[in-house]
Protein backbone atom coordinates (compact mmCIF):
# COMPACT_ATOMS: atom_id res chain seq x y z
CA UNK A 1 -99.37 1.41 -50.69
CA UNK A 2 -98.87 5.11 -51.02
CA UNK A 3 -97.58 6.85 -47.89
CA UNK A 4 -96.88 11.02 -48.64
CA UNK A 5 -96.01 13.66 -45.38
CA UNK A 6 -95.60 17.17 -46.23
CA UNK A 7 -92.15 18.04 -44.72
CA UNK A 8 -92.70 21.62 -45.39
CA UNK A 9 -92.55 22.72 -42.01
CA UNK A 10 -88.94 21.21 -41.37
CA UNK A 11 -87.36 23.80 -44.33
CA UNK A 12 -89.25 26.89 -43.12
CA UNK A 13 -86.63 29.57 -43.82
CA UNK A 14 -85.20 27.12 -46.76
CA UNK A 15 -84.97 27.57 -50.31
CA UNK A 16 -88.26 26.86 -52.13
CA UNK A 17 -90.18 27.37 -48.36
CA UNK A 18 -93.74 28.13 -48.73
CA UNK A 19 -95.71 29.64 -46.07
CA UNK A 20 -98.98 28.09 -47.24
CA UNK A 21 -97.39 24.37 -46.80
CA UNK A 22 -97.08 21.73 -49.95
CA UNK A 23 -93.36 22.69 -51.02
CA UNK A 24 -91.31 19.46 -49.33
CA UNK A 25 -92.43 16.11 -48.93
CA UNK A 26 -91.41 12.72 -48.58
CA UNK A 27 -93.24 10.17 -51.02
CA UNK A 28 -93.46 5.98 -49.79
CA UNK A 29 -94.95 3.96 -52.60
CA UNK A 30 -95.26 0.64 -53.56
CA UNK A 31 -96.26 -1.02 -56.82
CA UNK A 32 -96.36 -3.93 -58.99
CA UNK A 33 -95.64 -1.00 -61.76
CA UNK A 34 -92.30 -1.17 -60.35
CA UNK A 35 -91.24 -4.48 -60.69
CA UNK A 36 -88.05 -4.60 -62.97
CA UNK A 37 -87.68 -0.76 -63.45
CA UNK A 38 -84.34 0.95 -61.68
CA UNK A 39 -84.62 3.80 -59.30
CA UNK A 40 -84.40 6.49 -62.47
CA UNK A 41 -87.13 4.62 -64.25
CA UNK A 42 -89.54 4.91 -61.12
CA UNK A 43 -88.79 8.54 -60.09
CA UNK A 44 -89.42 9.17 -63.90
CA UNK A 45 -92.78 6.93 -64.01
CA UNK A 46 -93.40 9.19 -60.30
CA UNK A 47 -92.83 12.68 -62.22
CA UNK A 48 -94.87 11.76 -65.05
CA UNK A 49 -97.76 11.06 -62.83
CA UNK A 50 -97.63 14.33 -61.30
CA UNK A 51 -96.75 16.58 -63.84
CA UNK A 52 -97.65 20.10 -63.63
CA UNK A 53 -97.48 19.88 -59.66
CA UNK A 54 -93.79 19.13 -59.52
CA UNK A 55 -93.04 22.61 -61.71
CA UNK A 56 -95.42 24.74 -60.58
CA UNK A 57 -96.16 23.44 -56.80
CA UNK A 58 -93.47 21.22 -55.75
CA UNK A 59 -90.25 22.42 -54.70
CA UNK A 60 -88.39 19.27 -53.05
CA UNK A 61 -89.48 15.44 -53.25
CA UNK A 62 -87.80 12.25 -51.62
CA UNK A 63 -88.89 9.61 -53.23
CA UNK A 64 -88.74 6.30 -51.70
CA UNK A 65 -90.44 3.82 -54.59
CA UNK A 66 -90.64 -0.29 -54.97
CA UNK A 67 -92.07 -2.92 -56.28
CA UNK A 68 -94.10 -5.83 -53.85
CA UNK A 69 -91.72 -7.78 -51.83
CA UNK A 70 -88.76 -5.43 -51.94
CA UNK A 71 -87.40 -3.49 -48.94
């Protein structure tokens, strides 16, 4: 399950605020990739997957990551 809303709106006149959209978002996801990793291990499994975006494109990302069966 992968749920993403762009949040950019909310931090118009914020730091990192894009006019075009895509700077702030708030990331959902489940996974059985998950399962025994820590909250630092996922973010950094999360990063990894997106790579250039969160340099170049990204400015702010809640991440809100866990494995089946977890709240």
């Amino acid at each position: 399950m992968i749920e993403l809303v762009d949040d950019s709106e909310q931090h118009r006149g914020h730091g990192g605020y894009n006019p075009a959209g895509e700077s702030h978002f708030s990331l959902r996801i489940e996974s059985p990739a998950f399962a025994g990793k820590n909250r630092v291990e996922r973010q950094r499994m999360i990063y990894a997957a997106l790579g250039d975006l969160m340099r170049e494109r990204v400015h702010a990302l809640s991440i809100r990551a866990s494995a089946p069966g977890e709240e």
